[in-house]
C-alpha atoms as a PDB file:
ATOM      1  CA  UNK A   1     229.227 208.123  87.452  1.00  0.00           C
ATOM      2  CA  UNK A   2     227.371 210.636  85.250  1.00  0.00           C
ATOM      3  CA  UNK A   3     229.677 213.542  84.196  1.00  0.00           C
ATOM      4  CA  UNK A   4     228.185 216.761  83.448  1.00  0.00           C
ATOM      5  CA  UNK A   5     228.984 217.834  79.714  1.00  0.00           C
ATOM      6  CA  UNK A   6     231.046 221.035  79.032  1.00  0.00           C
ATOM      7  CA  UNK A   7     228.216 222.929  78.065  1.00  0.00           C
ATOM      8  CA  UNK A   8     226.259 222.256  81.315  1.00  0.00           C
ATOM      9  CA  UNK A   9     229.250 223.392  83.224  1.00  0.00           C
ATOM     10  CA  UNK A  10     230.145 226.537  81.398  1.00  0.00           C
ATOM     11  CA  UNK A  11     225.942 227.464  81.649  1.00  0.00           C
ATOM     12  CA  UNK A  12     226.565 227.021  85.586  1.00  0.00           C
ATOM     13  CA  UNK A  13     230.131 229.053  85.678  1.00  0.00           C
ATOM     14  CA  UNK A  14     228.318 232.085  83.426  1.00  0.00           C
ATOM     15  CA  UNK A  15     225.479 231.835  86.046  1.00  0.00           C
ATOM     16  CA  UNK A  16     227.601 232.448  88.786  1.00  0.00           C
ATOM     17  CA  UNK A  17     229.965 234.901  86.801  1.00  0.00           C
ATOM     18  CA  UNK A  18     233.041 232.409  86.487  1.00  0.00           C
ATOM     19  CA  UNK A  19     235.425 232.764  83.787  1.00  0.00           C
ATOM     20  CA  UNK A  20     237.480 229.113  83.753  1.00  0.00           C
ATOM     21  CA  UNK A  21     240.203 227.639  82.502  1.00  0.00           C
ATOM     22  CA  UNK A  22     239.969 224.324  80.423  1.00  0.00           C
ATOM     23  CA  UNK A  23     241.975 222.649  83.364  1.00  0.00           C
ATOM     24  CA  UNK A  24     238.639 223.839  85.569  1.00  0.00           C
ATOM     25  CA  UNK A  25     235.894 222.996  83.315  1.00  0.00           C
ATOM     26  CA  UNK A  26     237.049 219.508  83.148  1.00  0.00           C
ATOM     27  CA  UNK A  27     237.796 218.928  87.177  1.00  0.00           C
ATOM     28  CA  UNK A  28     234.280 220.865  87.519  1.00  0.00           C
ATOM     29  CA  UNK A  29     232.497 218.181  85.277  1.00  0.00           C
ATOM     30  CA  UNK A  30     233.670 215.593  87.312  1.00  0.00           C
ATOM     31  CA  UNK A  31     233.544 217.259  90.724  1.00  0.00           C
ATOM     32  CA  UNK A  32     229.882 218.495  89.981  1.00  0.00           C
ATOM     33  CA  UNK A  33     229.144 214.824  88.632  1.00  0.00           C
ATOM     34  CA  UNK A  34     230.201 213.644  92.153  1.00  0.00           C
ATOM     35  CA  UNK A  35     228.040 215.621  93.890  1.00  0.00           C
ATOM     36  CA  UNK A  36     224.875 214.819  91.804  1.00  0.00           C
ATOM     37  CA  UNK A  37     225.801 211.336  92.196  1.00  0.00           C
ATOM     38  CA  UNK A  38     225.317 212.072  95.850  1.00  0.00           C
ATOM     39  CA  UNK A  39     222.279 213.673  95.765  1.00  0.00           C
ATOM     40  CA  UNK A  40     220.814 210.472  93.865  1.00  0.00           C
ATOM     41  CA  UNK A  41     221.813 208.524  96.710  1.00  0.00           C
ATOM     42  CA  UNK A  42     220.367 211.100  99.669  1.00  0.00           C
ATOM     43  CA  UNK A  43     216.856 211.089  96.939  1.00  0.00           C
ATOM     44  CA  UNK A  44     217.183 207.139  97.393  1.00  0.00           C
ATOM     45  CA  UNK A  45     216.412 207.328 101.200  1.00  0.00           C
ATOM     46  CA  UNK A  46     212.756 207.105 102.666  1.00  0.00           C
ATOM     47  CA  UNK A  47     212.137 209.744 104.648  1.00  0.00           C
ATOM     48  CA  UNK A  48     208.432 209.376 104.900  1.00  0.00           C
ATOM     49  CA  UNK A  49     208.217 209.580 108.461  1.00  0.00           C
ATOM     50  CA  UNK A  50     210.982 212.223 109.287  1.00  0.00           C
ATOM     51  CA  UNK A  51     209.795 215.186 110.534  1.00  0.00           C
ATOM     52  CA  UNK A  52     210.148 218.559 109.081  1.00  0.00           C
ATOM     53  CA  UNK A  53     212.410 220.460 110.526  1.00  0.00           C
ATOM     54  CA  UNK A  54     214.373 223.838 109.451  1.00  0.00           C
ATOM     55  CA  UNK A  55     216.931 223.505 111.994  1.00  0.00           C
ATOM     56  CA  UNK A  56     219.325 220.451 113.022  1.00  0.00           C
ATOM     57  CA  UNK A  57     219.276 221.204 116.578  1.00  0.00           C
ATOM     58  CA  UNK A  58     215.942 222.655 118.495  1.00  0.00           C
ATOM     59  CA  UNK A  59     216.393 226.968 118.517  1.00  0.00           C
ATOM     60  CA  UNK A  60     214.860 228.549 121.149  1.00  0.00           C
ATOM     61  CA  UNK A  61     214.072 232.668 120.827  1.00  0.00           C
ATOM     62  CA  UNK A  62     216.711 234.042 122.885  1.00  0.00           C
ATOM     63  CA  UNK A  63     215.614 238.090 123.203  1.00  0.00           C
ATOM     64  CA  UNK A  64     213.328 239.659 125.695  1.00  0.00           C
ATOM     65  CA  UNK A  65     209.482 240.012 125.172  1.00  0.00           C
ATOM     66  CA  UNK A  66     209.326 243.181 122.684  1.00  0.00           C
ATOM     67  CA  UNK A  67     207.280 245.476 125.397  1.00  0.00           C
ATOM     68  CA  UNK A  68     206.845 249.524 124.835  1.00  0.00           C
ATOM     69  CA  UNK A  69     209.286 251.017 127.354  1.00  0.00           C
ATOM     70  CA  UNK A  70     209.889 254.817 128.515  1.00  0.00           C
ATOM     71  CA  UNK A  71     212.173 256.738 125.850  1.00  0.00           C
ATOM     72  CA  UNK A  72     213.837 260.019 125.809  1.00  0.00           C
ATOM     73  CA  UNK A  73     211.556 262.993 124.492  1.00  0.00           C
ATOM     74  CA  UNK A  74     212.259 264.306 121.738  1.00  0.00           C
ATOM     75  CA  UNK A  75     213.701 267.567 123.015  1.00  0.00           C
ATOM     76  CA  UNK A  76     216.109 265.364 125.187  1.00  0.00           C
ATOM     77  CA  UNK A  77     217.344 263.299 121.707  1.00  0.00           C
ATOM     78  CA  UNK A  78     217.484 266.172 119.975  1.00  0.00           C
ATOM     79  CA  UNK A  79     219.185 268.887 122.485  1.00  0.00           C
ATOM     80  CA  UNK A  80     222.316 267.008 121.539  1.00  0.00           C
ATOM     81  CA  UNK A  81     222.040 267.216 117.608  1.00  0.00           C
ATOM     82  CA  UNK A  82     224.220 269.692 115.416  1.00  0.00           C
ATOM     83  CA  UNK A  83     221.662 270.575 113.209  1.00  0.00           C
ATOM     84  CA  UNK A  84     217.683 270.070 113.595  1.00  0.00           C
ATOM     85  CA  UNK A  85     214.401 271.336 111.781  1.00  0.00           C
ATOM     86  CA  UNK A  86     211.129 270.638 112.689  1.00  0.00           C
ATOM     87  CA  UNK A  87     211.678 268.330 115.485  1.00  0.00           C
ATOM     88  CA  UNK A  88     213.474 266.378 113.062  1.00  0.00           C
ATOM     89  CA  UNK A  89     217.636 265.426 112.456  1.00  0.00           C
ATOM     90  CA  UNK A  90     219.203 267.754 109.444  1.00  0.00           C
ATOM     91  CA  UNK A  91     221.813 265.866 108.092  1.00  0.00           C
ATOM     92  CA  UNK A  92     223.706 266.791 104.817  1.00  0.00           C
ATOM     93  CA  UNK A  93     222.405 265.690 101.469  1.00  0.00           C
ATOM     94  CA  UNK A  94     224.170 263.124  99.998  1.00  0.00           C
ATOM     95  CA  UNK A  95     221.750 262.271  97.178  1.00  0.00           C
ATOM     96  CA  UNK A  96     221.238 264.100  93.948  1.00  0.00           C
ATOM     97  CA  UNK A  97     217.994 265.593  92.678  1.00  0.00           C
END
């Protein structure tokens, strides 16, 4: 089994924003060795005639047809709001200039 060397790991742990200990740099070497070994073995297969898929199991849309439907007016959405302008909701800034 391949282990990765110290400086790989510590390149992947200041990717991700990891400060380790030398008791987790070493079990990551070996751990991350593991799981590269693994991935040699999944490259190994032939999958030449699998087909593509982005799913395990089959996903079927679940919502309704998007179709225009009949709204409140505006007036009616906005008879209800503490503060309007223009047809439009006034809301307090919360955003400097």
């Amino acid at each position: 089994m391949a282990l990765l060397t110290r400086e790989e790991v510590l390149h992947v742990a200041s990717l991700a924003r990891l400060a380790l200990s030398e008791e987790e740099i070493e079990r990551l070497q070996y751990e991350l060795g593991r799981i590269l070994e693994y991935f040699k073995q999944l490259q190994a297969l032939d999958t030449e005639n699998v087909p593509l898929t982005s799913h395990v199991l089959p996903m079927t849309n679940v919502y309704r047809a998007d179709e225009a439907q009949p709204s409140l007016s505006r007036e009616d959405v906005l008879s209800n709001a503490p503060d309007q302008i223009e047809g439009f909701f006034r809301v307090p800034r919360i955003l400097e200039e």
